[in-house]
C-alpha atoms as a PDB file:
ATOM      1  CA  UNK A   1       0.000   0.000   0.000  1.00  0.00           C
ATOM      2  CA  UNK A   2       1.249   3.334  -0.944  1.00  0.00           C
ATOM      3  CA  UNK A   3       0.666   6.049   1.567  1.00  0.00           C
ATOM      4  CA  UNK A   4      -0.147   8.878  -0.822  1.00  0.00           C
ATOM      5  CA  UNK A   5      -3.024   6.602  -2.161  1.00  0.00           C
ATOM      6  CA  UNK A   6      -4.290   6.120   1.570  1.00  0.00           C
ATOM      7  CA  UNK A   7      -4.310  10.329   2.093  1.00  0.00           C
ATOM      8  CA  UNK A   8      -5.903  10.110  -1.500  1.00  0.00           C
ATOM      9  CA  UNK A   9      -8.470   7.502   0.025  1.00  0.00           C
ATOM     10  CA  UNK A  10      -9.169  10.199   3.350  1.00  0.00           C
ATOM     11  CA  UNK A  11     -10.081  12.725   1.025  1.00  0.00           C
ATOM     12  CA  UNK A  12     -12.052  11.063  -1.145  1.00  0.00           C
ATOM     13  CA  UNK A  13     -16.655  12.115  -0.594  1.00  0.00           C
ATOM     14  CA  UNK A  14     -18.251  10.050  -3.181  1.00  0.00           C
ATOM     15  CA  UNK A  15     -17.554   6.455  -3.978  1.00  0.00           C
ATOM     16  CA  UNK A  16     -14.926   5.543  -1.043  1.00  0.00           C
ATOM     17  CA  UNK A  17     -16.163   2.110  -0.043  1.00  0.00           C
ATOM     18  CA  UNK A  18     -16.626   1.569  -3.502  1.00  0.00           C
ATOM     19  CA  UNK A  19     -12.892   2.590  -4.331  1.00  0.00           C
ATOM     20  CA  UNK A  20     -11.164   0.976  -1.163  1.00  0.00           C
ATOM     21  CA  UNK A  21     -13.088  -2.519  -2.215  1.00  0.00           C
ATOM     22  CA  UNK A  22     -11.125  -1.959  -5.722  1.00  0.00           C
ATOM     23  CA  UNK A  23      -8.286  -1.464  -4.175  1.00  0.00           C
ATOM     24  CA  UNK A  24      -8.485  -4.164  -2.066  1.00  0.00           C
ATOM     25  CA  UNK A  25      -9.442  -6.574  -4.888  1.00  0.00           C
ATOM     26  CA  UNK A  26      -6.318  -5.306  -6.843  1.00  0.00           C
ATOM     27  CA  UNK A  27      -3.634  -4.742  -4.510  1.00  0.00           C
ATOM     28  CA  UNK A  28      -4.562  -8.585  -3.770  1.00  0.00           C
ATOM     29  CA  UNK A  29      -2.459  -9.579  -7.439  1.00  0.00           C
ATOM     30  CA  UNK A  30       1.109  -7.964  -5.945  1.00  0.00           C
ATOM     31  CA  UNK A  31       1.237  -4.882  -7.839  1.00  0.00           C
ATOM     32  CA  UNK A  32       3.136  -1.560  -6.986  1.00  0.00           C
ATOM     33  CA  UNK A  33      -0.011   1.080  -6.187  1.00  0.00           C
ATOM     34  CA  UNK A  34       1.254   4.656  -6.903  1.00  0.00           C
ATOM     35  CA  UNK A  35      -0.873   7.767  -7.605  1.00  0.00           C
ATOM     36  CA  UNK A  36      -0.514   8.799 -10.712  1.00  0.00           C
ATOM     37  CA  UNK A  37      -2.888  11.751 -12.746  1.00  0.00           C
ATOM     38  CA  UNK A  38      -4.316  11.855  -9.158  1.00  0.00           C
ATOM     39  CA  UNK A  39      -5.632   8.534  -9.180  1.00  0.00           C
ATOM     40  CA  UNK A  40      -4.358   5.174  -7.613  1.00  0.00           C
ATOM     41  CA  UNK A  41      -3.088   3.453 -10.739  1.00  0.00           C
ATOM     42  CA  UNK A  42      -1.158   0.074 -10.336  1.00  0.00           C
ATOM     43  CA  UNK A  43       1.547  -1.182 -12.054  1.00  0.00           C
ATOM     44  CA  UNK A  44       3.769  -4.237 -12.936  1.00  0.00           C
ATOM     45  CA  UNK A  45       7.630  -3.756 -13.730  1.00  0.00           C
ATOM     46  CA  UNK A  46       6.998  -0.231 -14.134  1.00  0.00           C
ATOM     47  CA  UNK A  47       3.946  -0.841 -16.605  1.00  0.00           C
ATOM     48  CA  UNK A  48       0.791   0.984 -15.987  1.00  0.00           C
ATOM     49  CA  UNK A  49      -2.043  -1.806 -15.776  1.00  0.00           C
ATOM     50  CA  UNK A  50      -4.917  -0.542 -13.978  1.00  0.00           C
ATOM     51  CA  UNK A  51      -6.605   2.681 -12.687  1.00  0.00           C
ATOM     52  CA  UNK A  52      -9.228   2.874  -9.739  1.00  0.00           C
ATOM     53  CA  UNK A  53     -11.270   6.460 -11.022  1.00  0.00           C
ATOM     54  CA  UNK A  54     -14.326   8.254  -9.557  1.00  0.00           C
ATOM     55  CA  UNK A  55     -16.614  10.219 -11.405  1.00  0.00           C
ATOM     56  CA  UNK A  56     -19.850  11.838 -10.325  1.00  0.00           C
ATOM     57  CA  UNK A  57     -22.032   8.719 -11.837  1.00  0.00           C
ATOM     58  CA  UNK A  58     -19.728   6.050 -10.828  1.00  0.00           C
ATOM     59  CA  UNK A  59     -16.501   4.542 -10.344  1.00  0.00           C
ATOM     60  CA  UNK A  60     -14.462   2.290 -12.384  1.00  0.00           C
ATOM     61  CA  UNK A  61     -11.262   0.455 -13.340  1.00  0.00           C
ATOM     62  CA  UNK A  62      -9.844   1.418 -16.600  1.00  0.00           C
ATOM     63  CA  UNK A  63      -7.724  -1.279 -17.690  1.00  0.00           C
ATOM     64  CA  UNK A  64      -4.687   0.383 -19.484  1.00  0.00           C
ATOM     65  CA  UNK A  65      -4.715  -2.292 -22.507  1.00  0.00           C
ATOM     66  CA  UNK A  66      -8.396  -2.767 -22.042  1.00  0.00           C
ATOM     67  CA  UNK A  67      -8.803  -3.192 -26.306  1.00  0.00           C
ATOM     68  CA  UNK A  68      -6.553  -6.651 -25.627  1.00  0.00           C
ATOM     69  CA  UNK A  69      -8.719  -8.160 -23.096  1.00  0.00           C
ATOM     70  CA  UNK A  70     -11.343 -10.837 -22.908  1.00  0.00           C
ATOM     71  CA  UNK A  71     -14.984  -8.784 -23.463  1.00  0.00           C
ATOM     72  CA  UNK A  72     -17.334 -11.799 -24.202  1.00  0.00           C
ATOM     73  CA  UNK A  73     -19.825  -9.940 -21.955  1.00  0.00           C
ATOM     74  CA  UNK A  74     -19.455  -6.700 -23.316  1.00  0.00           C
ATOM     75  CA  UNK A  75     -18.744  -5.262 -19.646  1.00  0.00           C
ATOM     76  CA  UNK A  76     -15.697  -2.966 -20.629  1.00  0.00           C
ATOM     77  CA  UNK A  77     -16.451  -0.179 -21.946  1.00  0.00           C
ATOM     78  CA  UNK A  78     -14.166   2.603 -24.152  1.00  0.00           C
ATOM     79  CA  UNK A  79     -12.860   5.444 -22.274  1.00  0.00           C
ATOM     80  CA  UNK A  80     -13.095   9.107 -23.675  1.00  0.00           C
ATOM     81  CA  UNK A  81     -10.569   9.425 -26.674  1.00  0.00           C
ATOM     82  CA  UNK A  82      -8.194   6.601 -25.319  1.00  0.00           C
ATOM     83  CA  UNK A  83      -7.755   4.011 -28.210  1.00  0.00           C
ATOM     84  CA  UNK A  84      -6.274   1.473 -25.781  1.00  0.00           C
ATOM     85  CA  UNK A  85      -8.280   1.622 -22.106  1.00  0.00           C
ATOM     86  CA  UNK A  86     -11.056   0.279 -21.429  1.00  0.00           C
ATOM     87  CA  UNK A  87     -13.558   0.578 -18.210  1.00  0.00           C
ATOM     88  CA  UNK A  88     -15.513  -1.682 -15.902  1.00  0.00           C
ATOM     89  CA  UNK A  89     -17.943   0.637 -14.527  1.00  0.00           C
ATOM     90  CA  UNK A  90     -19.843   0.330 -11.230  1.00  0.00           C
ATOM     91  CA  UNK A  91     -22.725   2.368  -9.296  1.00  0.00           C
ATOM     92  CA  UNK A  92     -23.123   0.571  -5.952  1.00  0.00           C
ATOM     93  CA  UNK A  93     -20.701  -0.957  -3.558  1.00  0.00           C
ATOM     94  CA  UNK A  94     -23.578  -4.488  -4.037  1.00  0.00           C
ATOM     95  CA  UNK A  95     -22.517  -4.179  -7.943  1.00  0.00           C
ATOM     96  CA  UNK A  96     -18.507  -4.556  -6.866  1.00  0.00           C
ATOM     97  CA  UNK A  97     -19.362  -7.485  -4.712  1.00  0.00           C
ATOM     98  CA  UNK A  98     -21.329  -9.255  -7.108  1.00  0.00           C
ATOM     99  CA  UNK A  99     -19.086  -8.520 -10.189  1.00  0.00           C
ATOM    100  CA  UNK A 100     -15.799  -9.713  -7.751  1.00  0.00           C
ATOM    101  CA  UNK A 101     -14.810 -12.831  -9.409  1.00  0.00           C
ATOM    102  CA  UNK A 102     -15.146 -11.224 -13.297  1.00  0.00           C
ATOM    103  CA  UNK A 103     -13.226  -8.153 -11.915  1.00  0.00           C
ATOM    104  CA  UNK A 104     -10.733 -10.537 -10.546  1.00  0.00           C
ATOM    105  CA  UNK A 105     -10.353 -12.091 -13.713  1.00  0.00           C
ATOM    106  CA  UNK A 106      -9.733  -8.890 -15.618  1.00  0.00           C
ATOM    107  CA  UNK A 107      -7.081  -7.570 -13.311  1.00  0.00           C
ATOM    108  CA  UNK A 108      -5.173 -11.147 -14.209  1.00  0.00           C
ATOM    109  CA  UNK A 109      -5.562 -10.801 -18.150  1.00  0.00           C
ATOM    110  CA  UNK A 110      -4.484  -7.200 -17.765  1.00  0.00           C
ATOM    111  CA  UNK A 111      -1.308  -8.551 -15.946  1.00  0.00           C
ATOM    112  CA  UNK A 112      -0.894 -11.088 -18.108  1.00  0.00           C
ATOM    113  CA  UNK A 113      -0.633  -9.138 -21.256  1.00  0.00           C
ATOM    114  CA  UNK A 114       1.336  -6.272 -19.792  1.00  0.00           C
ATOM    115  CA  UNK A 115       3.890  -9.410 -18.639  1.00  0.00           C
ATOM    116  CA  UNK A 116       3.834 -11.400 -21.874  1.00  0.00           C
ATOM    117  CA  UNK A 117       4.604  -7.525 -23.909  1.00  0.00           C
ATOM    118  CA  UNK A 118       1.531  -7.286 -25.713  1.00  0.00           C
ATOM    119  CA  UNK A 119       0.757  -4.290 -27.815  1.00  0.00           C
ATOM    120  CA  UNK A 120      -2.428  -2.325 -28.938  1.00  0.00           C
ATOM    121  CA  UNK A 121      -2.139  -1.408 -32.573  1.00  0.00           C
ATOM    122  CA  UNK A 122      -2.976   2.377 -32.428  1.00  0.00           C
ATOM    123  CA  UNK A 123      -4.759   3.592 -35.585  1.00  0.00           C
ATOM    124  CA  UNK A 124      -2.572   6.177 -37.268  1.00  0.00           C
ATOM    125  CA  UNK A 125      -3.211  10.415 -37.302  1.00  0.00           C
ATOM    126  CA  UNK A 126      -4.278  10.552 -40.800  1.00  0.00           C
ATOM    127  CA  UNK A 127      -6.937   6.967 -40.377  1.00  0.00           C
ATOM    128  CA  UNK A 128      -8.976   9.568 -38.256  1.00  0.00           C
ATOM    129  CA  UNK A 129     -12.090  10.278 -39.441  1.00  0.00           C
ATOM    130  CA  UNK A 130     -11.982  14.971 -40.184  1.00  0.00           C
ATOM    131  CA  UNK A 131     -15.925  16.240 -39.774  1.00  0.00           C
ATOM    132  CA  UNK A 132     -16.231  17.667 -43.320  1.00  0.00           C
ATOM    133  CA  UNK A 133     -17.538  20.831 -41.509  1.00  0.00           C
ATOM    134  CA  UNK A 134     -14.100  21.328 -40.051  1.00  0.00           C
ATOM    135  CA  UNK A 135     -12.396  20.773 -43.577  1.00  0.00           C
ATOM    136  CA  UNK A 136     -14.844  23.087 -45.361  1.00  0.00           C
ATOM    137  CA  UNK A 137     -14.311  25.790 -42.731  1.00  0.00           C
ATOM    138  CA  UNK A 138     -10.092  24.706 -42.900  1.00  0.00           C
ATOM    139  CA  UNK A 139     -10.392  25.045 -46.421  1.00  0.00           C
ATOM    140  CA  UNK A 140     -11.957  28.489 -46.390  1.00  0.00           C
ATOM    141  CA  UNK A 141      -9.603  30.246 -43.788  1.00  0.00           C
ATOM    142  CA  UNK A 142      -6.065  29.929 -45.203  1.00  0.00           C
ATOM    143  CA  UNK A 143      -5.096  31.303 -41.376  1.00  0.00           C
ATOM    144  CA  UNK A 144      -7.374  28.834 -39.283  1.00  0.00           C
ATOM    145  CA  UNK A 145      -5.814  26.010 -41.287  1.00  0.00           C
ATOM    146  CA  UNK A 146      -2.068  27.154 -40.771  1.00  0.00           C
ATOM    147  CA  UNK A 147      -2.726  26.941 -37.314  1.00  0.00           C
ATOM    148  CA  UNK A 148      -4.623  23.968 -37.437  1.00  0.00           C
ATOM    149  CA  UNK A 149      -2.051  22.464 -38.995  1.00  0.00           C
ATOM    150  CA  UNK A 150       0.596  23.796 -36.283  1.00  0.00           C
ATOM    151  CA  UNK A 151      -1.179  21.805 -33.302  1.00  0.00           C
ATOM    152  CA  UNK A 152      -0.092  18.488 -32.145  1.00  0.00           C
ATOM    153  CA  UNK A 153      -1.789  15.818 -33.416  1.00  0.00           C
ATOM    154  CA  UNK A 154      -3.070  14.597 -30.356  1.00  0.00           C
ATOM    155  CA  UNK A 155      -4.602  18.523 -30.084  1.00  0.00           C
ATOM    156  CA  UNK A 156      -6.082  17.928 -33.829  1.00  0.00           C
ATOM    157  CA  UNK A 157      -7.465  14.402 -32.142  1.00  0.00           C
ATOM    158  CA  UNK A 158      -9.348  16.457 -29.777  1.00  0.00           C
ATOM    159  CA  UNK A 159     -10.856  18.785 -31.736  1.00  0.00           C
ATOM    160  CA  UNK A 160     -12.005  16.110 -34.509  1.00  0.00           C
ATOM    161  CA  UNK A 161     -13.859  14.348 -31.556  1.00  0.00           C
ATOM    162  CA  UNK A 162     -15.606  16.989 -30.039  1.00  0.00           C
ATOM    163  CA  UNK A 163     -16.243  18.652 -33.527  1.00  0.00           C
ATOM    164  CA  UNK A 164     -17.511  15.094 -35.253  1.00  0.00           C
ATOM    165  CA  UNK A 165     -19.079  14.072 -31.854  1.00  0.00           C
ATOM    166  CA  UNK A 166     -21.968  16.409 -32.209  1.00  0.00           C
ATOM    167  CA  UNK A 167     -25.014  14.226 -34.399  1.00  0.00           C
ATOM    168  CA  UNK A 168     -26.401  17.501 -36.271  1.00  0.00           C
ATOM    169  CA  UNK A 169     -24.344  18.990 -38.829  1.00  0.00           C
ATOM    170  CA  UNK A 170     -25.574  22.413 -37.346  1.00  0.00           C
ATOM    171  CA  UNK A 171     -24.119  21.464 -34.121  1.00  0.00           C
ATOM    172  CA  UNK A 172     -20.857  20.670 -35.724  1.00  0.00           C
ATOM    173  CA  UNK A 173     -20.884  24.166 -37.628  1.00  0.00           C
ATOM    174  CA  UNK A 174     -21.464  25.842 -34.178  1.00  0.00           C
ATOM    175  CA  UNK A 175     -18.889  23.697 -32.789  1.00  0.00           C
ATOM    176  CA  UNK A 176     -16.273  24.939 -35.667  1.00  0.00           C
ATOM    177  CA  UNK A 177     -17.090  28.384 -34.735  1.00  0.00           C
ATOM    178  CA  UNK A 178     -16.675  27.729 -31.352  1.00  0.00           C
ATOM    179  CA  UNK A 179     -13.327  26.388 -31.513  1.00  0.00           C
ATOM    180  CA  UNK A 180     -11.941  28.937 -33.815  1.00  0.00           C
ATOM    181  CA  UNK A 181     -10.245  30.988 -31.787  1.00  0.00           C
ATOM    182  CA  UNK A 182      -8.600  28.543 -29.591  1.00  0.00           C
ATOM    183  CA  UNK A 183      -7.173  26.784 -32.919  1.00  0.00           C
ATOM    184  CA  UNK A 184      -6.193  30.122 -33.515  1.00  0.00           C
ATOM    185  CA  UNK A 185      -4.298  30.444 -30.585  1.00  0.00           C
ATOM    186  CA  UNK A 186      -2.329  27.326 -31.006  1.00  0.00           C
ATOM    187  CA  UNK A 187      -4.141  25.607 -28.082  1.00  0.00           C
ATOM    188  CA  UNK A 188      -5.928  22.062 -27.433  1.00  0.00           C
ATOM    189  CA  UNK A 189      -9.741  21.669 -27.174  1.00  0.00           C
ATOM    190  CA  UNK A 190      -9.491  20.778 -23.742  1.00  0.00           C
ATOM    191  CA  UNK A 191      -6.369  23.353 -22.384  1.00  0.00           C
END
């Protein structure tokens, strides 16, 4: 047990049974607990595996290399924009206990393929699926699209989600505007 997990574990309001029974569950398999992104993540050989996280509508484990694991039951879910992690989500401490034996058997596949090397095939920048508002608006502004083009992928990632994540194509055009002058200012969607 690490002690800046436990003062992570005093502080925590909403969902700390719920996280100490995680932790309990995992820290049962041997691996090094650190707190990493402010979170207790747990590692083997100085590989990330698995994260305990708390959000307002529940807590989870996101399993690092989630994409490589086992999902016959469909119980992991994808994680934001994360290509690779995947989440087991739960809403009551009853859920945890019920679900103990499956979670058990996810943290040992997830230790398993971080021992045996395995690797998640990441798609590529340009396999990334542009809104076609955001290229007709790139196309038009000869300035927006230098600048566009000056971000990080990863920054580019961000805005192509939250621009193509919209389902109206009005939406997306707001979302285009929206975004214009933080493009503009050589910054991230989420900075």
């Amino acid at each position: 047990m690490n002690s800046k997990v436990d003062k992570y574990m005093e502080r925590q309001d909403g969902w700390r049974g719920e996280q100490e029974k995680l932790r309990e569950i995992v820290l049962g398999f041997g691996l090094t607990e650190e707190l990493k992104w402010g979170q207790p993540c747990y590692t083997v050989g100085d590989k990330n595996v698995v994260l305990i996280g708390c959000f307002k509508e529940y807590c989870s484990l996101l399993f690092v290399k989630g994409a490589l694991l086992t999902n016959a039951e469909g119980l992991l879910r994808t994680h934001g924009q994360t290509q690779a992690g995947r989440t087991l989500q739960f809403t009551s401490m009853e859920q945890i206990v019920a679900m103990e034996a499956t979670v058990r058997r996810y943290v040992a596949e997830a230790i398993a393929v971080e021992q045996a090397g395995m690797k998640v095939e990441l798609k590529a920048h340009d396999e990334y699926a542009v809104p076609e508002e955001l290229t007709r608006r790139l196309e038009a502004d000869g300035e927006l699209k230098r600048a566009f083009e000056a971000l990080t992928p990863g920054r580019q990632r961000g805005y192509y989600y939250h621009i193509g994540g919209a389902k109206q194509a009005k939406t997306r055009e707001a979302r285009v505007e929206a975004c214009m002058e933080r493009i503009l200012a050589g910054k991230g969607f989420a900075e």
